[in-house]
N, C-alpha and C. Protein backbone atom coordinates (compact mmCIF):
# COMPACT_ATOMS: atom_id res chain seq x y z
N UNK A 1 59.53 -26.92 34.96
CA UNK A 1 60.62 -25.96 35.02
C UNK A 1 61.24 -25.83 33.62
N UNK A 2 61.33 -24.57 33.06
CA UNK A 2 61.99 -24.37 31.64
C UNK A 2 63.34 -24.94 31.33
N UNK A 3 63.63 -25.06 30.60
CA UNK A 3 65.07 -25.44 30.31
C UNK A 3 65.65 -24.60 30.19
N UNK A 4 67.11 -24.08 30.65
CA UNK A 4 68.12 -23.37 30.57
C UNK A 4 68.38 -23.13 28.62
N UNK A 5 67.94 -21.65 28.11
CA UNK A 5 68.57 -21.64 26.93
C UNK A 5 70.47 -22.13 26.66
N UNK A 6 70.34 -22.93 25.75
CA UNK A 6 71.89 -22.91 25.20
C UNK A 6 71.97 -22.73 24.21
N UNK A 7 70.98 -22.45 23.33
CA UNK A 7 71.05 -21.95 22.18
C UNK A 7 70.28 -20.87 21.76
N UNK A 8 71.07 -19.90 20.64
CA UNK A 8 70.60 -18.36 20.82
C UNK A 8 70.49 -18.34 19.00
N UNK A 9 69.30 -17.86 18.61
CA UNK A 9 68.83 -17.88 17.59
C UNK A 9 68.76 -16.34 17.32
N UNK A 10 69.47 -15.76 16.64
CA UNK A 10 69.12 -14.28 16.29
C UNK A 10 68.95 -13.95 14.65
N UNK A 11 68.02 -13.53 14.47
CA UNK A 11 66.70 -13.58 13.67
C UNK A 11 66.89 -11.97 12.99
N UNK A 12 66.02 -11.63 11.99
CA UNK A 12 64.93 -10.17 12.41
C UNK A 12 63.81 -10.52 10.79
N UNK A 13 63.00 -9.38 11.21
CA UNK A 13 61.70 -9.37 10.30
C UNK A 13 62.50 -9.35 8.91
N UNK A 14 61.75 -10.37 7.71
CA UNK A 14 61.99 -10.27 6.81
C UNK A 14 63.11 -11.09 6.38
N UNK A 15 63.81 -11.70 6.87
CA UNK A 15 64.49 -12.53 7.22
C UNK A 15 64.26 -13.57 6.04
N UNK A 16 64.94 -13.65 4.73
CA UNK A 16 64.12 -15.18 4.31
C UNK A 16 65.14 -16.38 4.32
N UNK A 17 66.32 -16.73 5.17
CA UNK A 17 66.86 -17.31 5.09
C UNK A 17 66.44 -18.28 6.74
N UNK A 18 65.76 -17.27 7.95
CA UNK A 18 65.89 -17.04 8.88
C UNK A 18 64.41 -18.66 9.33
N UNK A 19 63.31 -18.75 8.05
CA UNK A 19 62.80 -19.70 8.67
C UNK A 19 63.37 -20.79 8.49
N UNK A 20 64.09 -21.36 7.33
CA UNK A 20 64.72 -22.92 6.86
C UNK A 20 65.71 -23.26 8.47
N UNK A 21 66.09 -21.81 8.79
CA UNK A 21 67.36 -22.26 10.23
C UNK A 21 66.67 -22.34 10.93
N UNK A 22 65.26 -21.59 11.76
CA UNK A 22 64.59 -21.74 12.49
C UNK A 22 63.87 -23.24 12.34
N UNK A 23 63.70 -23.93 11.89
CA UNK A 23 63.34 -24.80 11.89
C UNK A 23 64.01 -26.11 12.34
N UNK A 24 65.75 -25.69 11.85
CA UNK A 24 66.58 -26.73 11.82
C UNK A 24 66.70 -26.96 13.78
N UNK A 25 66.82 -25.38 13.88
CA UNK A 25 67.13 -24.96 15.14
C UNK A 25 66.01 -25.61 16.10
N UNK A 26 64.61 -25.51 16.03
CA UNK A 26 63.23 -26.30 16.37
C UNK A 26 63.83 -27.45 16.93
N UNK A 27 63.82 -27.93 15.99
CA UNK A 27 63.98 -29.67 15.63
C UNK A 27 64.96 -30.18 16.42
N UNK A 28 66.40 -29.48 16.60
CA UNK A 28 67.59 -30.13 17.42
C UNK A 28 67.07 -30.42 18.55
N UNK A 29 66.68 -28.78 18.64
CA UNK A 29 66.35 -28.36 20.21
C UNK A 29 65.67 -29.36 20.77
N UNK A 30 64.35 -29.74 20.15
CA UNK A 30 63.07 -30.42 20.76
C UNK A 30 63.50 -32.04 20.82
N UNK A 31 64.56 -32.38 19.90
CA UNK A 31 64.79 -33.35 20.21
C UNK A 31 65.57 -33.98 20.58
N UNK A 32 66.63 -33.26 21.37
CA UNK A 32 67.47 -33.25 22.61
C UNK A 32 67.48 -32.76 23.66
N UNK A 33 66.02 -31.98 23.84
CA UNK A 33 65.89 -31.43 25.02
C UNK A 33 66.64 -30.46 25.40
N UNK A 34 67.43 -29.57 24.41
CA UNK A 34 67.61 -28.48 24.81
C UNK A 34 66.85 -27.31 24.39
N UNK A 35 67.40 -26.34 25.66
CA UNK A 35 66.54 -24.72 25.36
C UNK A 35 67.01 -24.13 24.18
N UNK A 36 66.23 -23.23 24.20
CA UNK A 36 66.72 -22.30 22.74
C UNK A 36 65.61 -20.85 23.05
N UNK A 37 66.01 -19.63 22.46
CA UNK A 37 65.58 -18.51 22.86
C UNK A 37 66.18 -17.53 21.08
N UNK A 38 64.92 -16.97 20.57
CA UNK A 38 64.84 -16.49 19.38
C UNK A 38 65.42 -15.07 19.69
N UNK A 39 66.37 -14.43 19.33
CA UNK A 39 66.31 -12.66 19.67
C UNK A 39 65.96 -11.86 17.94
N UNK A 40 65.58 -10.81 18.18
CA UNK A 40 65.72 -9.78 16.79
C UNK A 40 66.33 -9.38 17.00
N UNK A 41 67.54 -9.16 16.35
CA UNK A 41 68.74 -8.40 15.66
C UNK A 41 68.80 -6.82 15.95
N UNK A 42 67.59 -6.44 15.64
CA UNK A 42 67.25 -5.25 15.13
C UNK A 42 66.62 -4.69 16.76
N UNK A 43 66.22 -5.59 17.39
CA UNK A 43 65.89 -4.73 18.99
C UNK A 43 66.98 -4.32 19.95
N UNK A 44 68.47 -5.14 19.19
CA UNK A 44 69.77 -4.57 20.35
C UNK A 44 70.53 -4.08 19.63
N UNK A 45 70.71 -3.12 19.94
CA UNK A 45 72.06 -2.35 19.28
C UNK A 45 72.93 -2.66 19.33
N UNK A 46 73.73 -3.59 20.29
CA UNK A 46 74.95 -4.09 20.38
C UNK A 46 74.83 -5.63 19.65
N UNK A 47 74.05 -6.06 19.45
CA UNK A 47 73.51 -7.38 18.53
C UNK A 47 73.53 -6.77 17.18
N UNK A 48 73.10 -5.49 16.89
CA UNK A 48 73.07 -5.56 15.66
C UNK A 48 74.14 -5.32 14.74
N UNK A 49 75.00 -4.03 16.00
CA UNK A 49 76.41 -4.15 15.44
C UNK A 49 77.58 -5.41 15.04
N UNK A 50 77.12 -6.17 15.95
CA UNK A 50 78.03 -7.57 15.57
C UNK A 50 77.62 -8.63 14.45
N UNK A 51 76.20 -8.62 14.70
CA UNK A 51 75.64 -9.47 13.63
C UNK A 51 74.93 -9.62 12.78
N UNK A 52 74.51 -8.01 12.22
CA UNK A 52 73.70 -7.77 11.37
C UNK A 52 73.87 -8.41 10.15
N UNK A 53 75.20 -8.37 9.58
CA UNK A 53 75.29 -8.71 8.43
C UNK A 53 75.14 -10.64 8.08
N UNK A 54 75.20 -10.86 9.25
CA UNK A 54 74.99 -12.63 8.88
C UNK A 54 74.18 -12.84 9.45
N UNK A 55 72.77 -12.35 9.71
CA UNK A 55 71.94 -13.06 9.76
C UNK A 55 71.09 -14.27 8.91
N UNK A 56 70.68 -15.28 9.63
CA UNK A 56 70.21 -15.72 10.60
C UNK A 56 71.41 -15.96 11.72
N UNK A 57 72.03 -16.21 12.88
CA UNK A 57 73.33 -16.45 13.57
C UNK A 57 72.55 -17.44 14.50
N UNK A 58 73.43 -18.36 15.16
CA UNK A 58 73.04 -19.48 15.98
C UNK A 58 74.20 -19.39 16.78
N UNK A 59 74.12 -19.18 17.92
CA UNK A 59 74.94 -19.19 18.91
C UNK A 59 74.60 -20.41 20.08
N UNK A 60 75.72 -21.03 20.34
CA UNK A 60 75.70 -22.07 21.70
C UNK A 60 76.26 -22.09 22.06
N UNK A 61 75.77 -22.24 23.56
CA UNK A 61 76.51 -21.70 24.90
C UNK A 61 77.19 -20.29 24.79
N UNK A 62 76.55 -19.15 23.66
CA UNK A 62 77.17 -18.33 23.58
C UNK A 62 78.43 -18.02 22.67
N UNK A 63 78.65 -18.92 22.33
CA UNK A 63 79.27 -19.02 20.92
C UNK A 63 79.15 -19.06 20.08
N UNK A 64 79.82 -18.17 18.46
CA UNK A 64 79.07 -18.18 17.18
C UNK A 64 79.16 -19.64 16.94
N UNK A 65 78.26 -20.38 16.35
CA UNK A 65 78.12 -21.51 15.99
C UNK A 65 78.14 -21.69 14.36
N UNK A 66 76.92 -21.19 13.82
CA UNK A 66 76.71 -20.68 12.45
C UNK A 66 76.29 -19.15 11.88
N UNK A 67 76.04 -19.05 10.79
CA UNK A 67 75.07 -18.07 10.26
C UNK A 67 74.45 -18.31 9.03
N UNK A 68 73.93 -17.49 8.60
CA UNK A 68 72.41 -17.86 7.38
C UNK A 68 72.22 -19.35 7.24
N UNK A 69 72.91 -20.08 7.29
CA UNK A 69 72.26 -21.78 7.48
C UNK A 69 72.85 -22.11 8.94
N UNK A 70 71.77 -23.65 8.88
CA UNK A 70 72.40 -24.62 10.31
C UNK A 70 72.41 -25.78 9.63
N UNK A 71 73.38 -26.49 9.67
CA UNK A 71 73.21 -28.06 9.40
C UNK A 71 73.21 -28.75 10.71
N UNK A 72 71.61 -29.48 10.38
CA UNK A 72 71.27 -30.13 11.97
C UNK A 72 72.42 -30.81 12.41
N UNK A 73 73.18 -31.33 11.70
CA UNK A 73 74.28 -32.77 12.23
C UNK A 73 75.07 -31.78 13.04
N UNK A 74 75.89 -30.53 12.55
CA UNK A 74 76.61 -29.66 13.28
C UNK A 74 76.24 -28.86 14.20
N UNK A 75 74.94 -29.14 14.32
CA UNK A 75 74.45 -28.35 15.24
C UNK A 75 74.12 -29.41 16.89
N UNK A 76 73.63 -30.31 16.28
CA UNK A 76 73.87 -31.51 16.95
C UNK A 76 75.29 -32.01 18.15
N UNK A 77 76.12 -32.21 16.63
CA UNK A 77 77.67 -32.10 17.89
C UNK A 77 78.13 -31.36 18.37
N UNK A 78 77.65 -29.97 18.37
CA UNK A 78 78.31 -28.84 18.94
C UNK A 78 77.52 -28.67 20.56
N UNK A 79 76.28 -28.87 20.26
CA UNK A 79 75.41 -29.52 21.76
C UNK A 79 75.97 -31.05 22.34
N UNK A 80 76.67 -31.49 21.75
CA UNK A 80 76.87 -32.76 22.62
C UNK A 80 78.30 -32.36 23.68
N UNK A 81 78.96 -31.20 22.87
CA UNK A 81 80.04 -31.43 23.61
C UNK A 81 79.73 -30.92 25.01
């Protein structure tokens, strides 16, 4: 059974800030066992209006968390709570 995303990775092509976070984002995820779910920016219009300009964005539980970087540690305690 999948894991429930709690973390929301929004991305788009060309992106070069977008793999160093994707990665950070990988790594938490896989090794706390939480979900995570990648979106493009650029496929929602209402995504892109809010967050175009800071991409990469990391959202948990739906909340802005970061943008163009993640520092694993903060990304870490923000899943623990």
């Amino acid at each position: 059974m999948p894991v429930p995303a709690r973390i929301t990775f929004i991305t788009r092509s060309g992106c070069h800030l977008c793999e160093p976070a994707r990665e950070v984002v990988r790594r938490v995820a896989d090794q706390t066992g939480q979900g995570w779910v990648e979106v493009n920016v650029d496929d929602d219009p209402e995504l892109l209006a809010q967050w175009s300009d800071l991409v990469p964005v990391t959202l948990v539980d739906g909340e802005h968390h970061a943008h163009w970087r993640v520092e694993e540690a903060a990304l870490r305690a923000a899943l623990a709570r």
